[in-house]
Protein backbone atom coordinates (compact mmCIF):
# COMPACT_ATOMS: atom_id res chain seq x y z
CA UNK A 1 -12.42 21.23 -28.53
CA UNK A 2 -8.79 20.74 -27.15
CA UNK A 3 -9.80 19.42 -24.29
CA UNK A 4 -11.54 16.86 -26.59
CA UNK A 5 -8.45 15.87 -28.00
CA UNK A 6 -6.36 15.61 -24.62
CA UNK A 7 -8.92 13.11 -23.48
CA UNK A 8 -8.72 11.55 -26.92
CA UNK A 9 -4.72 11.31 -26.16
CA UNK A 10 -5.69 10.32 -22.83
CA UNK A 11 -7.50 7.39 -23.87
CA UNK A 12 -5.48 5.91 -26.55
CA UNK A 13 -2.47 6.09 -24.88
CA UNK A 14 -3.54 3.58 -22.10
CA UNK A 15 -2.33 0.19 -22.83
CA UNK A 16 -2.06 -2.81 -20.93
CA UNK A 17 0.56 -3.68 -18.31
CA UNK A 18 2.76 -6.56 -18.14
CA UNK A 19 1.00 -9.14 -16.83
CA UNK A 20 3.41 -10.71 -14.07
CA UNK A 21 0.74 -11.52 -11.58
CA UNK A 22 -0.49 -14.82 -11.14
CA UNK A 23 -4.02 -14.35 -11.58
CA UNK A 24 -4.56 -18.22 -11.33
CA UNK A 25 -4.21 -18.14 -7.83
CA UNK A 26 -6.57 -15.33 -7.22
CA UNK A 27 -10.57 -15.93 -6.09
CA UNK A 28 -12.80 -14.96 -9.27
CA UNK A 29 -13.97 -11.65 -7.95
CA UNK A 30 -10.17 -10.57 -7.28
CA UNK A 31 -8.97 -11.85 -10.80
CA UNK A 32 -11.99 -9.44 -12.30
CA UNK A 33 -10.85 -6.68 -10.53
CA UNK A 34 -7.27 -6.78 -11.09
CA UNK A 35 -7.50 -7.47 -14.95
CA UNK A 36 -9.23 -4.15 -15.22
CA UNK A 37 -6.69 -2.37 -13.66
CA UNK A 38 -4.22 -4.34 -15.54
CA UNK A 39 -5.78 -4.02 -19.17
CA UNK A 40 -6.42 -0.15 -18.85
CA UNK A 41 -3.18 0.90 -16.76
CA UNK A 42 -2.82 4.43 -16.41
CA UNK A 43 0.69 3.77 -15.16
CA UNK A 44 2.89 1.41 -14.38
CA UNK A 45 6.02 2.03 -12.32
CA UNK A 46 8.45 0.21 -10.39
CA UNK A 47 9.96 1.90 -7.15
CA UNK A 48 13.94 1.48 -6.46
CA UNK A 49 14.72 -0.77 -3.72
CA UNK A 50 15.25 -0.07 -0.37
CA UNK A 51 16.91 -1.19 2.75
CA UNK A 52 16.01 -0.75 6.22
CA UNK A 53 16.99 -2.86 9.97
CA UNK A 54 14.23 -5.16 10.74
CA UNK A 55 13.10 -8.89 11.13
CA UNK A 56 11.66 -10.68 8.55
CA UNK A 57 8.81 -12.03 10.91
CA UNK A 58 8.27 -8.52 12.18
CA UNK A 59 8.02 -6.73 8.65
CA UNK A 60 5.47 -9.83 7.06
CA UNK A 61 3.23 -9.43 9.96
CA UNK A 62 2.77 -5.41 9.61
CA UNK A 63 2.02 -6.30 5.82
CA UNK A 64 0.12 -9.03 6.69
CA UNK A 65 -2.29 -6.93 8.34
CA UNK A 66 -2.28 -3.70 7.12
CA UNK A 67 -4.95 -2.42 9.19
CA UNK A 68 -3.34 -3.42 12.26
CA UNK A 69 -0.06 -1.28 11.09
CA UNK A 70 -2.51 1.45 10.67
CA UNK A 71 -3.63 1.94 14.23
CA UNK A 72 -0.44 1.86 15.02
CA UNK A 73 0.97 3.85 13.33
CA UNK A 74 -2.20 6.19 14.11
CA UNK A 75 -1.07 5.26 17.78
CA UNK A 76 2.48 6.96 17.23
CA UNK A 77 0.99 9.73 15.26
CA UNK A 78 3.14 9.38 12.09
CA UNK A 79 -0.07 9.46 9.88
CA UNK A 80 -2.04 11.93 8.77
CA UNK A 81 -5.15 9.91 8.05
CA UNK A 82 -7.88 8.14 9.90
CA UNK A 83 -7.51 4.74 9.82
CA UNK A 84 -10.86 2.10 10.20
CA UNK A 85 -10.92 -1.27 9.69
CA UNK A 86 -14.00 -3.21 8.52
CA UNK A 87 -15.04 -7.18 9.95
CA UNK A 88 -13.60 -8.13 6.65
CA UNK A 89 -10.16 -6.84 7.06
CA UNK A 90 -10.25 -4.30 4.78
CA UNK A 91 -8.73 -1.13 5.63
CA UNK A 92 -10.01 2.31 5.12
CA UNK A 93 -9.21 5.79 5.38
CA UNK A 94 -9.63 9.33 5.01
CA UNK A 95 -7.59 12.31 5.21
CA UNK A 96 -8.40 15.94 5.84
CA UNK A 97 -7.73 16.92 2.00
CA UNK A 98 -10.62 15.04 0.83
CA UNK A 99 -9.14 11.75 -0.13
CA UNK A 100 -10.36 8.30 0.53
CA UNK A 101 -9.67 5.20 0.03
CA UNK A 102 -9.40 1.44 0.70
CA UNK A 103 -6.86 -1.67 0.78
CA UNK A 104 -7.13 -5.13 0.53
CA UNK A 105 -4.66 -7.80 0.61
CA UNK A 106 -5.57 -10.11 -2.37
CA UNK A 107 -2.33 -12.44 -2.71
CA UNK A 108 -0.12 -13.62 -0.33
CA UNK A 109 3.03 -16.00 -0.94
CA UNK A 110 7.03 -16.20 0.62
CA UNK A 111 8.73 -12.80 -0.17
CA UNK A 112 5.51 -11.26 -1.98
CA UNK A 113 2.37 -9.40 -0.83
CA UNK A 114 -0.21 -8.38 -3.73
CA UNK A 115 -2.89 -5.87 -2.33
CA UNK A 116 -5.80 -4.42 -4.46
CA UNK A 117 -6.44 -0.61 -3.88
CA UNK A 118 -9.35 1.77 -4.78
CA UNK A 119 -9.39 5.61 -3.87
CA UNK A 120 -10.63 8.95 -4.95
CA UNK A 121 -9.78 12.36 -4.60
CA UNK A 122 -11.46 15.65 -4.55
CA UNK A 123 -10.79 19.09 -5.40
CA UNK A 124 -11.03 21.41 -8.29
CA UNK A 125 -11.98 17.88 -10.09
CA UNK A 126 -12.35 14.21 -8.61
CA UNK A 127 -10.20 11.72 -10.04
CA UNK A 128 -11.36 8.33 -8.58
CA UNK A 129 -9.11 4.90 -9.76
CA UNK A 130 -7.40 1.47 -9.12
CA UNK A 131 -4.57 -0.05 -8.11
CA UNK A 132 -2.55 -3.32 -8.20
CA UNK A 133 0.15 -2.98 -5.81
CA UNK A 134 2.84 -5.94 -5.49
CA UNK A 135 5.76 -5.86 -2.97
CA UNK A 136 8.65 -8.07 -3.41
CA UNK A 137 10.62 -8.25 0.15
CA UNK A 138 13.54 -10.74 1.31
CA UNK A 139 16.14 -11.09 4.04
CA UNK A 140 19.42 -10.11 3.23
CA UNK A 141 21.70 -10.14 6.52
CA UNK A 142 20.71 -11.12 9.96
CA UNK A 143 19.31 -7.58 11.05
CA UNK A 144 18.83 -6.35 6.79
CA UNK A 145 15.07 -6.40 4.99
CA UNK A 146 15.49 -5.08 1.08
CA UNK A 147 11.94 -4.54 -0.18
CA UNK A 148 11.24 -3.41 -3.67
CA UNK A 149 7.35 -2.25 -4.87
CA UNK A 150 5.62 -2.48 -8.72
CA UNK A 151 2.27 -0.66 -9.00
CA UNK A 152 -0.36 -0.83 -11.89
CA UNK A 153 -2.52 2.56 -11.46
CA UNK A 154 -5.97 2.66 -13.88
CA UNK A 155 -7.85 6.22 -13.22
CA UNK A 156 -11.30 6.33 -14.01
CA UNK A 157 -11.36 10.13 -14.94
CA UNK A 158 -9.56 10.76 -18.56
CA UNK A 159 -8.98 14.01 -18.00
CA UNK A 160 -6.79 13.12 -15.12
CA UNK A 161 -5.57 10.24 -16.98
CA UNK A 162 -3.96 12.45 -19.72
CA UNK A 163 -2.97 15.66 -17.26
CA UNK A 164 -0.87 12.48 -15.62
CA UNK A 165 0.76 11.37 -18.72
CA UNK A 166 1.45 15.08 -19.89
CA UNK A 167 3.27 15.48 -16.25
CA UNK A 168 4.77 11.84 -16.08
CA UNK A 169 8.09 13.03 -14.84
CA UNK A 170 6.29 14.78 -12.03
CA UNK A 171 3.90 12.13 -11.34
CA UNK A 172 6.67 9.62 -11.65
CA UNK A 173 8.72 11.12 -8.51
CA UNK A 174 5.29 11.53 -6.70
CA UNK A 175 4.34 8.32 -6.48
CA UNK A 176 7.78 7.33 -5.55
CA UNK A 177 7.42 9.50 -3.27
CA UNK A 178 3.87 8.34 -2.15
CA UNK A 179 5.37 4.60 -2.06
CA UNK A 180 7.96 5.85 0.33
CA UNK A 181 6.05 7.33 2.42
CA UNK A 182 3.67 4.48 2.96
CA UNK A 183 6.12 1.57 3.20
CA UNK A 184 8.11 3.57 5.94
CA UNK A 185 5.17 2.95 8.01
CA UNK A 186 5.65 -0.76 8.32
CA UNK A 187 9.75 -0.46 7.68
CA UNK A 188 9.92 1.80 10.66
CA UNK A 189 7.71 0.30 12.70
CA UNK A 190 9.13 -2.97 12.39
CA UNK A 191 12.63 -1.57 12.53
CA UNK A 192 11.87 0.51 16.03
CA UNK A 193 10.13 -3.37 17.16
CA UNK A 194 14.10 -4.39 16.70
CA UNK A 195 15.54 -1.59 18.49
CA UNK A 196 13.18 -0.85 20.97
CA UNK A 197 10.68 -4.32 21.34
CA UNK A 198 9.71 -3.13 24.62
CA UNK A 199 8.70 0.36 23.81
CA UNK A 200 6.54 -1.30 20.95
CA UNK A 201 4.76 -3.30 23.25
CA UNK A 202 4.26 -0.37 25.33
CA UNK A 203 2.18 1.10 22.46
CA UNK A 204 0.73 -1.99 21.72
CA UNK A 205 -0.97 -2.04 24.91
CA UNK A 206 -2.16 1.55 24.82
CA UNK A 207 -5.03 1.29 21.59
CA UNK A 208 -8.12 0.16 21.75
CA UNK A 209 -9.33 -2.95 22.58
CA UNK A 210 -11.15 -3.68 19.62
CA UNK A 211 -7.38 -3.21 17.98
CA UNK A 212 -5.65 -4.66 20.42
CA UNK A 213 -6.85 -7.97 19.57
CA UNK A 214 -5.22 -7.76 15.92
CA UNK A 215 -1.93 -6.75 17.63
CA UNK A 216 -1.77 -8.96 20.40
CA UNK A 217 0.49 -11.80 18.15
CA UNK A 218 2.60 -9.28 17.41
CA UNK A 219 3.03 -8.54 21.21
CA UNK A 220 3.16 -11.95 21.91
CA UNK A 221 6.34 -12.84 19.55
CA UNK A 222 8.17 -9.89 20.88
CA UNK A 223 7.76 -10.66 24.46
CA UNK A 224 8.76 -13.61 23.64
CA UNK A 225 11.76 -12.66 21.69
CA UNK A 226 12.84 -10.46 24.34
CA UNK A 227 13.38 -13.35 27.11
């Protein structure tokens, strides 16, 4: 019967987000699937800003194509998942702990990328949701990116949905943590493309073909920046 109740808790306490995302300019199927998330938001938290060395052009490429960032960053070994990337663009992946999951990038405008994620993960339960994930990003000195994040998370499971919200402050810090973690991978790749272009292109030229195609712009500009 108590667990009854948490879920009850669970449930009622889920309200809708802020609604700061222009849905107008999103195709019908995306605006469906980002209203849900936003209507029954299990959380919604906004990252603190960050800093890191880098070129504008460099950073809005890697988050322009996400799955491209992937391999490479699969290349250098700094993740721990297995990244694959469908015709469509989507990118998906798969770790050893039994999570998977898959990104999409749904809006795309100057200084702000929208993408639309889906995962689950399993264990002593599966908790399978939804996220709307917005990054806000500028140029603020000739070598300076600042990027700042807001995610809407919906989970599908309520009794994960109130075992968040009883640990908030916990879940709060992981997911900062989580956003970190993830946005390091195109912040550090595209700051080591500024400090070391050539040893980029070096790795560039080392994956596959099929992924080499995706990444051969990118190796293109900085050869090209380089002379």
């Amino acid at each position: 019967m108590r667990r009854w109740w948490l879920i009850f808790f669970a449930v009622s306490a889920v309200q809708a987000a802020p609604l700061t995302l222009p849905l107008e300019t999103l195709s019908v199927t995306n605006q469906r699937l980002v209203r849900a998330v936003l209507t029954h938001c299990t959380l919604h938290q906004q990252p603190a800003a960050r800093k890191f060395a880098g070129r504008l052009e460099d950073f809005t490429f890697l988050l322009d194509n996400a799955g491209a960032c992937a391999v490479l960053a699969d290349q250098c070994e700094l993740v721990s998942y297995r990244p694959v990337i469908t015709p469509e663009g989507r990118l998906i992946a798969t770790n050893q702990e039994g999570a998977v999951g898959w990104l999409e990038l749904i809006d795309c405008r100057p200084n702000r990328r929208v993408y639309y994620v889906e995962g689950a993960q399993s264990g002593s339960f599966t908790a399978r949701g939804q996220a709307v994930v917005v990054i806000n990003f500028s140029q603020i000195g000739p070598t300076e990116i600042e990027y700042s994040g807001e995610l809407f998370v919906r989970l599908d499971n309520a009794f994960a949905a109130v075992l968040m919200r009883l640990f908030m402050a916990f879940v709060r810090r992981a997911v900062d943590q989580s956003f970190g973690e993830v946005m390091a991978l195109p912040a550090g790749l595209a700051q080591l493309a500024l400090d070391q272009p050539a040893f980029v292109r070096s790795i560039i030229q080392a994956v596959p073909v099929a992924d080499y195609a995706r990444l051969r712009p990118w190796e293109q500009r900085l050869a090209e920046s380089a002379q």
